[in-house]
PDB file of N, CA and C in Angstrom:
ATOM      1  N   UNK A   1       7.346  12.428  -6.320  1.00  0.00           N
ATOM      2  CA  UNK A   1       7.982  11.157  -6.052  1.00  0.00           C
ATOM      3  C   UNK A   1       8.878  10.809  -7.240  1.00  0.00           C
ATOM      4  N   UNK A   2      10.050  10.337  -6.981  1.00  0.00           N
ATOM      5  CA  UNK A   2      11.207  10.384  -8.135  1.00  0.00           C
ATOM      6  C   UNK A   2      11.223   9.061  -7.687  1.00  0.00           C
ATOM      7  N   UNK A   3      11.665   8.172  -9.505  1.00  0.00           N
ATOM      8  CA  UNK A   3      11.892   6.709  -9.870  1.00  0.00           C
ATOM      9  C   UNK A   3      13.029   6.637 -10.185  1.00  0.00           C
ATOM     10  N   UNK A   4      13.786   5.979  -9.992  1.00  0.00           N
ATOM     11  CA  UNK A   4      15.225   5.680 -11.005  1.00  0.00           C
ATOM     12  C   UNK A   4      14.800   4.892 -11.925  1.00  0.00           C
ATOM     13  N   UNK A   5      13.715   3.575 -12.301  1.00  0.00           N
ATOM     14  CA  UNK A   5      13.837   3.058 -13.253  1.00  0.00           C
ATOM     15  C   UNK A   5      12.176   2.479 -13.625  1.00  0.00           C
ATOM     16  N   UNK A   6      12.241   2.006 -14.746  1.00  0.00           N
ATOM     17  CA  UNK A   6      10.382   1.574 -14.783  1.00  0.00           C
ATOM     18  C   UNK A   6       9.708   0.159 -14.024  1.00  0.00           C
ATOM     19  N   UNK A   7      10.988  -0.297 -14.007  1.00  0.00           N
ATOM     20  CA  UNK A   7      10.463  -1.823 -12.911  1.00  0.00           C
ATOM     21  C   UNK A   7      10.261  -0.856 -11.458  1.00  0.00           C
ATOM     22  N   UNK A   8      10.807   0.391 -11.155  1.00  0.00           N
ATOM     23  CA  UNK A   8      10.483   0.697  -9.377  1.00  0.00           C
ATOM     24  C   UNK A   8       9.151   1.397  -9.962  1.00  0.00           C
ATOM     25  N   UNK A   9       9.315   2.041 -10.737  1.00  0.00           N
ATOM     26  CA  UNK A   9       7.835   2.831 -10.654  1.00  0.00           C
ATOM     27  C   UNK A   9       6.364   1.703 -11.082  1.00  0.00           C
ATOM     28  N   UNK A  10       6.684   0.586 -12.033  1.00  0.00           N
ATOM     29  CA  UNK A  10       5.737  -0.238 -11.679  1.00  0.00           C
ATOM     30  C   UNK A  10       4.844  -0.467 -10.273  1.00  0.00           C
ATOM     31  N   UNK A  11       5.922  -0.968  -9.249  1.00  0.00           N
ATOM     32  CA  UNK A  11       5.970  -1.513  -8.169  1.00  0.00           C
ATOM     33  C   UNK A  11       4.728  -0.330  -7.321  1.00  0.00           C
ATOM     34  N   UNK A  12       4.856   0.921  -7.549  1.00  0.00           N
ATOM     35  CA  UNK A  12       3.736   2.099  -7.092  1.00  0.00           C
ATOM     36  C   UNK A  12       2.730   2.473  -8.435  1.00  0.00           C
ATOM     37  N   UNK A  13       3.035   1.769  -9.550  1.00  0.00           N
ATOM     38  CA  UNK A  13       2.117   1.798 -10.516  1.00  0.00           C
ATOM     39  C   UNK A  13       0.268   1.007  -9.887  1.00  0.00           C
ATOM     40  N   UNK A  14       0.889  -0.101  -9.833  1.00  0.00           N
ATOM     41  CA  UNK A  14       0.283  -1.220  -9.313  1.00  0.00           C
ATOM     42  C   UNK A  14      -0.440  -1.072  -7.912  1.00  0.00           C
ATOM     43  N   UNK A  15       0.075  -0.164  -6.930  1.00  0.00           N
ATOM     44  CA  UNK A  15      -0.426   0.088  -5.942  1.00  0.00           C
ATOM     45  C   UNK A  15      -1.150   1.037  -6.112  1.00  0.00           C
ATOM     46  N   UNK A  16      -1.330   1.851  -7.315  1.00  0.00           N
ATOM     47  CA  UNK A  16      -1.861   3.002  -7.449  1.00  0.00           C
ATOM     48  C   UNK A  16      -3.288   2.353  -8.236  1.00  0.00           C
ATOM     49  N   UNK A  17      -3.548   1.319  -8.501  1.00  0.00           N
ATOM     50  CA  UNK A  17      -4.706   0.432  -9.055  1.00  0.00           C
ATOM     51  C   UNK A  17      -4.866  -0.696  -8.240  1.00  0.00           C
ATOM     52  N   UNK A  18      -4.891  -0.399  -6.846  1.00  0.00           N
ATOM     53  CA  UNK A  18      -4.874  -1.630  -5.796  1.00  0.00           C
ATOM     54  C   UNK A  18      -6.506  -2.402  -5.900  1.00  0.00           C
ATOM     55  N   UNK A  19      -7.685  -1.842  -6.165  1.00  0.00           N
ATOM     56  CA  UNK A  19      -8.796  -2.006  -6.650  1.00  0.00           C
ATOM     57  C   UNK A  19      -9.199  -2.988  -8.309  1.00  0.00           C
ATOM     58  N   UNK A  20      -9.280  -4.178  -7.893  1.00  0.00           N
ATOM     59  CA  UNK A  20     -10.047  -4.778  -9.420  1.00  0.00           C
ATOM     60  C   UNK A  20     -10.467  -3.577 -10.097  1.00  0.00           C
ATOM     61  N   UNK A  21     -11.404  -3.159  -9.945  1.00  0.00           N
ATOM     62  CA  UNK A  21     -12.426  -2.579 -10.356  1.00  0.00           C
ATOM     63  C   UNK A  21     -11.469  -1.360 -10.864  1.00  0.00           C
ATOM     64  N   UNK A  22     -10.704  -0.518 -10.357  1.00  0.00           N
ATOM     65  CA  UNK A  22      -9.687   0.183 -11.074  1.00  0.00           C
ATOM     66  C   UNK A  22      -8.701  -0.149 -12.496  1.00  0.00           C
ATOM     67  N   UNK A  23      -8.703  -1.821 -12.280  1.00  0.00           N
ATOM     68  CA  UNK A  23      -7.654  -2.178 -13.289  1.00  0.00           C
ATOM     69  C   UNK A  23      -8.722  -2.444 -14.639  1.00  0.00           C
ATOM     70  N   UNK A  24      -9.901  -3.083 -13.816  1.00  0.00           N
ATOM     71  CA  UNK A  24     -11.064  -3.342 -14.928  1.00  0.00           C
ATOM     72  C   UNK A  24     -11.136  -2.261 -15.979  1.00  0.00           C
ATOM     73  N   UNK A  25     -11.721  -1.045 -15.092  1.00  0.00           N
ATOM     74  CA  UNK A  25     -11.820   0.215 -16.468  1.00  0.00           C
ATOM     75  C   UNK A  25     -10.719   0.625 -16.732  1.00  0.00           C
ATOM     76  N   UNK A  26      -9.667   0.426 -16.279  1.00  0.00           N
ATOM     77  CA  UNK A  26      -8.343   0.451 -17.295  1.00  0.00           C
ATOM     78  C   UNK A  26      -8.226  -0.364 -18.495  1.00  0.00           C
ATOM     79  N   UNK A  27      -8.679  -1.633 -18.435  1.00  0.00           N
ATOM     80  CA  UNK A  27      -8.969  -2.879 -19.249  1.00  0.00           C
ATOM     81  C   UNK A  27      -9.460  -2.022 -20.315  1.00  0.00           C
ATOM     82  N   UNK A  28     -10.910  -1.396 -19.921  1.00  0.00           N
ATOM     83  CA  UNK A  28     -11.817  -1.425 -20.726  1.00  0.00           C
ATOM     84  C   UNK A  28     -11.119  -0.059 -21.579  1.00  0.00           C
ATOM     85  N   UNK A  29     -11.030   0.988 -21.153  1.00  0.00           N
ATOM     86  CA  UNK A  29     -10.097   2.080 -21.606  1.00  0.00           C
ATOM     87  C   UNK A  29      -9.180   1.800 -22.579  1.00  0.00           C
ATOM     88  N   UNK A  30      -8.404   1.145 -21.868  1.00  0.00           N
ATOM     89  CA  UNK A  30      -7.384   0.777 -23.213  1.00  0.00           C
ATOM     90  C   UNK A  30      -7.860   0.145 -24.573  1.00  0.00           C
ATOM     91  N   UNK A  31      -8.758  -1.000 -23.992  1.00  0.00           N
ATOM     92  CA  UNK A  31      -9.208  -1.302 -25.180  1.00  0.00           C
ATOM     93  C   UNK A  31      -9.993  -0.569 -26.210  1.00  0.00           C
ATOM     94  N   UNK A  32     -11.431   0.153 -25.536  1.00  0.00           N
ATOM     95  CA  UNK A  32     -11.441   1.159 -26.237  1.00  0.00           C
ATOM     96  C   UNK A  32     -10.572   1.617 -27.126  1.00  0.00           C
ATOM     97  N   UNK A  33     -10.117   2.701 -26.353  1.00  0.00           N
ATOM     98  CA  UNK A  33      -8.852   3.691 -27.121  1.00  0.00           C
ATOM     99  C   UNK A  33      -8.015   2.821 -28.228  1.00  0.00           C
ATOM    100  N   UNK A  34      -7.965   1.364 -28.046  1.00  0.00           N
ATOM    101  CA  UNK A  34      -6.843   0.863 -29.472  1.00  0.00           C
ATOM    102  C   UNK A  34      -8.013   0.386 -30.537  1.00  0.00           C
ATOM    103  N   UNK A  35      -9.352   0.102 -30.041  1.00  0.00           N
ATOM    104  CA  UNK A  35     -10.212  -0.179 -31.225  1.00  0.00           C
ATOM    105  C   UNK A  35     -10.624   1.207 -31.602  1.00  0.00           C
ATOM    106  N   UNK A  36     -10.639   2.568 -30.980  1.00  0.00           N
ATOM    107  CA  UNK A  36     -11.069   3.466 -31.702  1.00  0.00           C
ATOM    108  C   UNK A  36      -9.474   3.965 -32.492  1.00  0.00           C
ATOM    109  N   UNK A  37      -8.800   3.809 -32.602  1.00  0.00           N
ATOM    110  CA  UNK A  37      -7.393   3.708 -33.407  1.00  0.00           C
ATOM    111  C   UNK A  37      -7.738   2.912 -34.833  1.00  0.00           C
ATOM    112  N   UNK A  38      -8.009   1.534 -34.193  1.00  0.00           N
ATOM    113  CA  UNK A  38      -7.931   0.512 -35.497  1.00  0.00           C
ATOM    114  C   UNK A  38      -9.121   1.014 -36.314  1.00  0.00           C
ATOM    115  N   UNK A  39     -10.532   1.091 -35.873  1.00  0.00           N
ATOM    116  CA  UNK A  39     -11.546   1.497 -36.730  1.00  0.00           C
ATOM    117  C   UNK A  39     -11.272   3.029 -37.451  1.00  0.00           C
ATOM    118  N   UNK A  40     -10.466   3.575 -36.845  1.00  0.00           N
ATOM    119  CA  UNK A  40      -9.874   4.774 -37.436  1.00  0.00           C
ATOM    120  C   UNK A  40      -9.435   4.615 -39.382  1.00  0.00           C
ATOM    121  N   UNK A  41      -8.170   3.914 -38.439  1.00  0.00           N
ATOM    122  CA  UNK A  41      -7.081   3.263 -39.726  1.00  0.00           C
ATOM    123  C   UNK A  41      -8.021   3.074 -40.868  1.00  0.00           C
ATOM    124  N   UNK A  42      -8.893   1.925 -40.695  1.00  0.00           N
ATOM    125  CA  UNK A  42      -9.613   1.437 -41.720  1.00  0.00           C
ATOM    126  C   UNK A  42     -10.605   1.763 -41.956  1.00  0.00           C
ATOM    127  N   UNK A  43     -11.316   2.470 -41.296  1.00  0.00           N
ATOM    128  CA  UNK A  43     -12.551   3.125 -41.796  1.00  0.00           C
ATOM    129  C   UNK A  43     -12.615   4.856 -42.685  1.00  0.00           C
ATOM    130  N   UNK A  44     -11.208   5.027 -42.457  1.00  0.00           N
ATOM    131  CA  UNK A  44     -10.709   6.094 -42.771  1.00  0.00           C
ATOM    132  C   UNK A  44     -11.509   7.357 -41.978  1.00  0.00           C
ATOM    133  N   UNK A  45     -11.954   7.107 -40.850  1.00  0.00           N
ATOM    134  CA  UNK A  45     -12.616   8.367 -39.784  1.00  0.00           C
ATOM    135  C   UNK A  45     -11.387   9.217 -39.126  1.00  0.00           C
ATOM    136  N   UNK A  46     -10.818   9.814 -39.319  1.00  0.00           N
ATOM    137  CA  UNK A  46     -10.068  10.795 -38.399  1.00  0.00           C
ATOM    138  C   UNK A  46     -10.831  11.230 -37.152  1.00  0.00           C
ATOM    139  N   UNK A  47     -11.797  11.092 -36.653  1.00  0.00           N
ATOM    140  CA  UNK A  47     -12.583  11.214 -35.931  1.00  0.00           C
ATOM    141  C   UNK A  47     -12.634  10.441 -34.588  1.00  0.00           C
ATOM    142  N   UNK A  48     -12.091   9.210 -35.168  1.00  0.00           N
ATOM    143  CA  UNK A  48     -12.492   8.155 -34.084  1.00  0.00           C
ATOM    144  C   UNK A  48     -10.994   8.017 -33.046  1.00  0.00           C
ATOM    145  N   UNK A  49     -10.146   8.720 -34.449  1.00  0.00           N
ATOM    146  CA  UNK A  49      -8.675   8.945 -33.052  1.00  0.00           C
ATOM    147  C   UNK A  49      -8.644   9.760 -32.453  1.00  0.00           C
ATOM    148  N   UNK A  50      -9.138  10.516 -32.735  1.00  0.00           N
ATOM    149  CA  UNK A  50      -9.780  11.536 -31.740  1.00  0.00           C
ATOM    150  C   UNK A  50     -10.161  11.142 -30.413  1.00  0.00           C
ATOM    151  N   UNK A  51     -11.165  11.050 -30.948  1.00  0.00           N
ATOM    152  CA  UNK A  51     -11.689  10.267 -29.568  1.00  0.00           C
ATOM    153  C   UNK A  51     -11.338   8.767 -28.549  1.00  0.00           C
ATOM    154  N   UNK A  52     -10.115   8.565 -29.484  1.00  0.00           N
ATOM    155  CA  UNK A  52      -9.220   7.245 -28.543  1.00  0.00           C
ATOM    156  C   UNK A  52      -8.579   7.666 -27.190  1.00  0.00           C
ATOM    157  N   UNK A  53      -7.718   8.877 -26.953  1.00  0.00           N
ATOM    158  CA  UNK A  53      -7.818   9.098 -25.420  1.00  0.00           C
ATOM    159  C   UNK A  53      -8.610   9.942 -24.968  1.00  0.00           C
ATOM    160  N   UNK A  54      -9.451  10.429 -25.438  1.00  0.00           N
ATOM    161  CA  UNK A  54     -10.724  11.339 -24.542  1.00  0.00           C
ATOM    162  C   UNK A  54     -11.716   9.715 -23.707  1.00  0.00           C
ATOM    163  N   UNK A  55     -11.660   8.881 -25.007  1.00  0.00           N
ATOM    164  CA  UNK A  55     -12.531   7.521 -24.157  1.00  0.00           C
ATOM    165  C   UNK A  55     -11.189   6.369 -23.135  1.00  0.00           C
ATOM    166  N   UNK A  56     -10.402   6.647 -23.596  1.00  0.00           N
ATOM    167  CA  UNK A  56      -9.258   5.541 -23.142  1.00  0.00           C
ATOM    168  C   UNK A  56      -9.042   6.172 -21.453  1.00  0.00           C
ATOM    169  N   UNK A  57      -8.832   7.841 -21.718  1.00  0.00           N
ATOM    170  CA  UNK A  57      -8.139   8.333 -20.491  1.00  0.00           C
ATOM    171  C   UNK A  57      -9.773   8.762 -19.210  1.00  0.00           C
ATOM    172  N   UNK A  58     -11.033   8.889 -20.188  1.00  0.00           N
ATOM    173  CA  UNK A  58     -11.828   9.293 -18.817  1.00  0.00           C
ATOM    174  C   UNK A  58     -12.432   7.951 -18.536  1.00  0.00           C
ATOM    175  N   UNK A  59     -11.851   6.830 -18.966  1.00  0.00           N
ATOM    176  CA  UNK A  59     -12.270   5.872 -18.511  1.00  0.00           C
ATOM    177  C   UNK A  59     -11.305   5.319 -17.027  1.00  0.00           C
ATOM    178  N   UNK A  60     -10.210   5.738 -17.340  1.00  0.00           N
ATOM    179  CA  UNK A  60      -9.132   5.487 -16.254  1.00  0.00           C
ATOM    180  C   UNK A  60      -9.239   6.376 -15.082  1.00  0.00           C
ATOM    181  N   UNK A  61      -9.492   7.453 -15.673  1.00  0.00           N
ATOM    182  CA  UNK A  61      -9.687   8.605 -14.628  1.00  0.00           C
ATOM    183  C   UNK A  61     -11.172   8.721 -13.700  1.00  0.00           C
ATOM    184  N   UNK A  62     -11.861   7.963 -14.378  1.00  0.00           N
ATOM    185  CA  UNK A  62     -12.966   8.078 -13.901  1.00  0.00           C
ATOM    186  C   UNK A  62     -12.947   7.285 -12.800  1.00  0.00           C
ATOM    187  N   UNK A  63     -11.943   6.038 -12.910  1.00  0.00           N
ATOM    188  CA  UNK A  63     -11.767   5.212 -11.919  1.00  0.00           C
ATOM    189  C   UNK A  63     -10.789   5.799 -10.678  1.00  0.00           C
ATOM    190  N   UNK A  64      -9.852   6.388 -10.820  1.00  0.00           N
ATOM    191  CA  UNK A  64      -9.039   6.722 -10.345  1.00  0.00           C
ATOM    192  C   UNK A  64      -9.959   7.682  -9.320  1.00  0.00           C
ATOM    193  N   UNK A  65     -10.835   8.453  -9.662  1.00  0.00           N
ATOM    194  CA  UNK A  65     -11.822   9.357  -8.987  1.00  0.00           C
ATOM    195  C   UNK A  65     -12.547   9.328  -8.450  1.00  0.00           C
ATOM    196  N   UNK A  66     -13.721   8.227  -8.640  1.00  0.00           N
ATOM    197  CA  UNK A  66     -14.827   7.422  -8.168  1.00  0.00           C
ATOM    198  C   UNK A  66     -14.630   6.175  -7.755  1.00  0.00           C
ATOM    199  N   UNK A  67     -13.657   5.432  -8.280  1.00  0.00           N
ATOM    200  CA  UNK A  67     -13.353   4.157  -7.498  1.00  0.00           C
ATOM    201  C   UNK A  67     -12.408   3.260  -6.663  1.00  0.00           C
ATOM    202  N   UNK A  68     -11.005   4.237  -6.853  1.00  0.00           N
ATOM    203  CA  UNK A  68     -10.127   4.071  -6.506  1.00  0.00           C
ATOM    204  C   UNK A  68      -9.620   5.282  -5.605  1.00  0.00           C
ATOM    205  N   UNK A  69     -10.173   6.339  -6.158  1.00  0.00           N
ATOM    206  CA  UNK A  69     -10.048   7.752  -5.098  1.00  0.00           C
ATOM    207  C   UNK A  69      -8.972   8.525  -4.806  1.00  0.00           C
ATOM    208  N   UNK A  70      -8.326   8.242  -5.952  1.00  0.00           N
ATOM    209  CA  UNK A  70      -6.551   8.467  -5.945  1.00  0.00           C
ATOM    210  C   UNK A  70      -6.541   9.536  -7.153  1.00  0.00           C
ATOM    211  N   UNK A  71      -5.142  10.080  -7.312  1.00  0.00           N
ATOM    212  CA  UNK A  71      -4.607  11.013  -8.240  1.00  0.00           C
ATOM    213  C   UNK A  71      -4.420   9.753  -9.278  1.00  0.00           C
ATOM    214  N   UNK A  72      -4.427  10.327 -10.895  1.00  0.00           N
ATOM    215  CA  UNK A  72      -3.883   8.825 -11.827  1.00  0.00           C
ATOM    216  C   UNK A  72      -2.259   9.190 -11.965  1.00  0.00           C
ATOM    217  N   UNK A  73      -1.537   8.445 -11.881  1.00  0.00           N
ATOM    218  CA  UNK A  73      -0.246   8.246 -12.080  1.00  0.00           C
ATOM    219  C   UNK A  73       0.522   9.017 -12.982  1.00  0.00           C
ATOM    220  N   UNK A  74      -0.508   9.060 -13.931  1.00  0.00           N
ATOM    221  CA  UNK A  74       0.338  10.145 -15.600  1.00  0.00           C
ATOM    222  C   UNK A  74       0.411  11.475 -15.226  1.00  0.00           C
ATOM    223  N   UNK A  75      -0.627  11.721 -14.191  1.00  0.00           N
ATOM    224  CA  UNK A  75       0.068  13.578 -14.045  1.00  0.00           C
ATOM    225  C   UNK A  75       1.372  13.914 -13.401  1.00  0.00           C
ATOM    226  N   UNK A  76       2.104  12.679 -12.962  1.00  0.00           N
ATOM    227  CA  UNK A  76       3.491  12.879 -12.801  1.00  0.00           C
ATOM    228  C   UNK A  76       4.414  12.446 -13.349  1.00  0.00           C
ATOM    229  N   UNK A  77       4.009  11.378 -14.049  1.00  0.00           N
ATOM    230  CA  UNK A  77       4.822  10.562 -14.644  1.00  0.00           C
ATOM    231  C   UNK A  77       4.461  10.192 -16.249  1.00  0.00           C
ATOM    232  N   UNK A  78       3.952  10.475 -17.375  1.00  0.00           N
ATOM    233  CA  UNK A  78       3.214  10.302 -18.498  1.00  0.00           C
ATOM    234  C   UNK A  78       3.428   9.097 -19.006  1.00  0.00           C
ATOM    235  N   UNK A  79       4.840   9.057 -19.418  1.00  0.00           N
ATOM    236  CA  UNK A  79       5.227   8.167 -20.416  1.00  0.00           C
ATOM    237  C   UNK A  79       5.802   7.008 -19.522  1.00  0.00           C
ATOM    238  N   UNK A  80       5.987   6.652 -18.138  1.00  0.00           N
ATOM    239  CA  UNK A  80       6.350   5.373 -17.745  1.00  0.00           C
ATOM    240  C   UNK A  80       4.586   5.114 -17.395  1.00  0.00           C
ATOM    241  N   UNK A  81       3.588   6.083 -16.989  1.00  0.00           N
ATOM    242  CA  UNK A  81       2.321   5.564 -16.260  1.00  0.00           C
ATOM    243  C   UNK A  81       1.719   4.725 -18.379  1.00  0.00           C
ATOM    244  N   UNK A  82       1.791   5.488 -18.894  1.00  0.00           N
ATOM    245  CA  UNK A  82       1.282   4.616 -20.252  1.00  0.00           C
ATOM    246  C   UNK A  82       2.378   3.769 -20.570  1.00  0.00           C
ATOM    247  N   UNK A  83       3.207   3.659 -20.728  1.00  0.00           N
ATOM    248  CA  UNK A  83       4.093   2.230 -20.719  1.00  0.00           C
ATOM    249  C   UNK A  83       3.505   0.882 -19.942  1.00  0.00           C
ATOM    250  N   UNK A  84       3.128   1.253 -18.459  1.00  0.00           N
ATOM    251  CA  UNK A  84       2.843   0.937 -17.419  1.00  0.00           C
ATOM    252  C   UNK A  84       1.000   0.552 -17.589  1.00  0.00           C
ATOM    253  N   UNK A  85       0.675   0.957 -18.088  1.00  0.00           N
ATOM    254  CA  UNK A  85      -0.835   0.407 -18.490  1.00  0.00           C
ATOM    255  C   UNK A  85      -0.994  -0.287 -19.342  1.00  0.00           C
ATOM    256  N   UNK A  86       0.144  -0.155 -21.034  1.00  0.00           N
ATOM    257  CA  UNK A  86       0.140  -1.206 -22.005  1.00  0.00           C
ATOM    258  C   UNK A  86       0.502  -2.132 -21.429  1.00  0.00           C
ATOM    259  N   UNK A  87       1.451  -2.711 -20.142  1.00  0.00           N
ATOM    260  CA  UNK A  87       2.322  -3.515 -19.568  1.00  0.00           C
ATOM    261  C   UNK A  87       0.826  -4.331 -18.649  1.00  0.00           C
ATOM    262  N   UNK A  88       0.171  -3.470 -18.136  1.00  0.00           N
ATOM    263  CA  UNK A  88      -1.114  -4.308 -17.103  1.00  0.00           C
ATOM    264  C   UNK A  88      -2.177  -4.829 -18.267  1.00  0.00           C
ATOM    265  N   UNK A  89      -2.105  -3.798 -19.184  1.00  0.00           N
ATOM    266  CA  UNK A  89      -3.296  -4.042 -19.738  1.00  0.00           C
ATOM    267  C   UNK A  89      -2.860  -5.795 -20.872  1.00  0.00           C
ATOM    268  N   UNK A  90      -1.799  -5.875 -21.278  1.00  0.00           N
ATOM    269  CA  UNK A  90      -1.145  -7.408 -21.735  1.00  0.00           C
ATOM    270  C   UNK A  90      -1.077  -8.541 -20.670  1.00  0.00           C
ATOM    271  N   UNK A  91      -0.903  -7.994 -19.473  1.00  0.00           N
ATOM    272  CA  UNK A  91      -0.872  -9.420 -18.623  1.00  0.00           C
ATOM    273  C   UNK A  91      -2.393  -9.334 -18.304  1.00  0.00           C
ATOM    274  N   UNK A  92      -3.384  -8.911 -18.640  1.00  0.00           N
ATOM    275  CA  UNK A  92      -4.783  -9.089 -18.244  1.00  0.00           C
ATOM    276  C   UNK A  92      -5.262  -9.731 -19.476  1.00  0.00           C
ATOM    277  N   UNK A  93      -4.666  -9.424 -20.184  1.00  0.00           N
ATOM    278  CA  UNK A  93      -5.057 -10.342 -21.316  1.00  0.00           C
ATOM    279  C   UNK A  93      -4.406 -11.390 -21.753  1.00  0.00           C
ATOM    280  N   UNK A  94      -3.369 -11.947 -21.153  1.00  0.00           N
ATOM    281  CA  UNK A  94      -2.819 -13.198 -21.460  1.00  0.00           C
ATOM    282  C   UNK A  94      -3.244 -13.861 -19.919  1.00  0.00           C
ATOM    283  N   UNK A  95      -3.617 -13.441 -18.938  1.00  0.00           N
ATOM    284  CA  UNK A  95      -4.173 -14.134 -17.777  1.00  0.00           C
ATOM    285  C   UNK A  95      -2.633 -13.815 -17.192  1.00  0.00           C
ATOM    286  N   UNK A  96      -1.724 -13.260 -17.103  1.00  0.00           N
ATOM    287  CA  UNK A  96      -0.293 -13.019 -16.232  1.00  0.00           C
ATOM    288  C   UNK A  96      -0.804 -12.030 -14.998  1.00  0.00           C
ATOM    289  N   UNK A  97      -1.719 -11.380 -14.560  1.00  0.00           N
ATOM    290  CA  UNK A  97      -2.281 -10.122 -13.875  1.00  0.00           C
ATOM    291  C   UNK A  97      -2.055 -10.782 -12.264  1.00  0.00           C
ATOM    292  N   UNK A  98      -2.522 -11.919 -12.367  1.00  0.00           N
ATOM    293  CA  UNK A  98      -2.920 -12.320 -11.030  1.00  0.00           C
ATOM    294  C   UNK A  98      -1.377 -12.959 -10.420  1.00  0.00           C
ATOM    295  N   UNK A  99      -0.540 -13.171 -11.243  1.00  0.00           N
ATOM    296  CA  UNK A  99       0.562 -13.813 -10.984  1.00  0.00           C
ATOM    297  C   UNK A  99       1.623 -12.714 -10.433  1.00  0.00           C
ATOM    298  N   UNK A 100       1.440 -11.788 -11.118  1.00  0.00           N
ATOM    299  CA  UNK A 100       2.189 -10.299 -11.178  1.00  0.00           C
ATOM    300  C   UNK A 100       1.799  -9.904 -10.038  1.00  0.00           C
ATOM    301  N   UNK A 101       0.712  -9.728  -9.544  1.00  0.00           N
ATOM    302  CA  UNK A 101       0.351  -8.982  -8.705  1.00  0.00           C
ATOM    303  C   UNK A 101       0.649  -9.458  -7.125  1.00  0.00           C
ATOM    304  N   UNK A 102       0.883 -11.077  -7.274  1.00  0.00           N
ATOM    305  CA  UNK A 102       0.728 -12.000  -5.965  1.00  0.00           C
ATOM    306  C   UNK A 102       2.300 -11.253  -6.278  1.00  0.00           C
ATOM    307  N   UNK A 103       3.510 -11.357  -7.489  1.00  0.00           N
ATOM    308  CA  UNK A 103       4.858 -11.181  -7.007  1.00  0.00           C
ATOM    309  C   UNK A 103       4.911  -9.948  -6.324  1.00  0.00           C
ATOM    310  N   UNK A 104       3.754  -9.051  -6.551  1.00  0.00           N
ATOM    311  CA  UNK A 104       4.509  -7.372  -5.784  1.00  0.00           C
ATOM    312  C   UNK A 104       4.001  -7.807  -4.697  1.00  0.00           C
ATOM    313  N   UNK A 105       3.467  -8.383  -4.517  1.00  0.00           N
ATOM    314  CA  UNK A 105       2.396  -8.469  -2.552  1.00  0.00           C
ATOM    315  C   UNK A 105       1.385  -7.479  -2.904  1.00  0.00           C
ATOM    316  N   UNK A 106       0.672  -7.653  -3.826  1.00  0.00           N
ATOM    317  CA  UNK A 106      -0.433  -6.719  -4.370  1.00  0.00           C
ATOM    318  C   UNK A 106      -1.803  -7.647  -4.220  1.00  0.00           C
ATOM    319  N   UNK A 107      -2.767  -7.394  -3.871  1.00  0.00           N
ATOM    320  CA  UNK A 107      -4.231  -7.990  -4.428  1.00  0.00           C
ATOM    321  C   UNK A 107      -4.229  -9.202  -5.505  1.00  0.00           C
ATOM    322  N   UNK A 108      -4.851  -9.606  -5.727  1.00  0.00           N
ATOM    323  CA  UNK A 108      -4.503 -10.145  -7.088  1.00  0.00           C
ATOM    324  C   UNK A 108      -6.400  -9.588  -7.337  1.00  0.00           C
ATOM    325  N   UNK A 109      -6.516 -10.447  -8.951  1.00  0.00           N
ATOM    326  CA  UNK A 109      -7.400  -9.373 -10.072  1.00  0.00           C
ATOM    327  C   UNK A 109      -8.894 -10.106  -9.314  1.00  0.00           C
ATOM    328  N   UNK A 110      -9.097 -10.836  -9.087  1.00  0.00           N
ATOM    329  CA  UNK A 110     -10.612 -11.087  -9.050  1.00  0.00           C
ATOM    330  C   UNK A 110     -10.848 -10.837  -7.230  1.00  0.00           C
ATOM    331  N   UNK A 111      -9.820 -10.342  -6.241  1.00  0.00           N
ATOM    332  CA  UNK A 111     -10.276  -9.248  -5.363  1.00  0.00           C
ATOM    333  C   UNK A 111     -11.336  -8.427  -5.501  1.00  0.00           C
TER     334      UNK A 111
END
């Protein structure tokens, strides 16, 4: 499937996490993965970045597999599907998720 730009591939980003519960362990994934970054930095563990997308990505995937039941987006697309998750994963945390989602004609988050 070919995008011309990252606002169209959003638009099947979003449908590709039509499931709360998909966007949830994305939530949780990401976060993970940027606190095992930061405790990295400062704890001086090389270790723990390591393990920031082994925990960030089988947390997404796990959803994508077991709960959502879909392919995840990055095996076709890498760098707009992680653009595209820092982008969900900020409006879930400023509370914008549910607003976003009513504009695509998507679910909204507590579905």
């Amino acid at each position: 499937m070919e995008f011309r730009s990252l606002d169209e591939f959003w638009g099947f980003y979003m449908g590709q996490h039509s499931k709360a519960a998909t966007r949830r362990w994305h939530f949780a994934g990401t976060l993970t993965a940027l606190l095992c970054l930061l405790f990295s930095l400062l704890l001086g563990r090389p270790w723990l970045a390591i393990l920031s997308p082994l925990l960030g990505y089988g947390m997404a995937w796990y959803s994508h597999f077991f709960v959502e039941r879909n392919s995840p987006a990055i095996f076709g697309h890498p760098i707009w599907s992680l653009a595209c998750d820092f982008k969900m994963f900020g409006l879930m945390l400023t509370g914008g998720l549910d607003r976003e989602m009513k504009r695509l004609g998507k679910r909204p988050l507590h579905s």
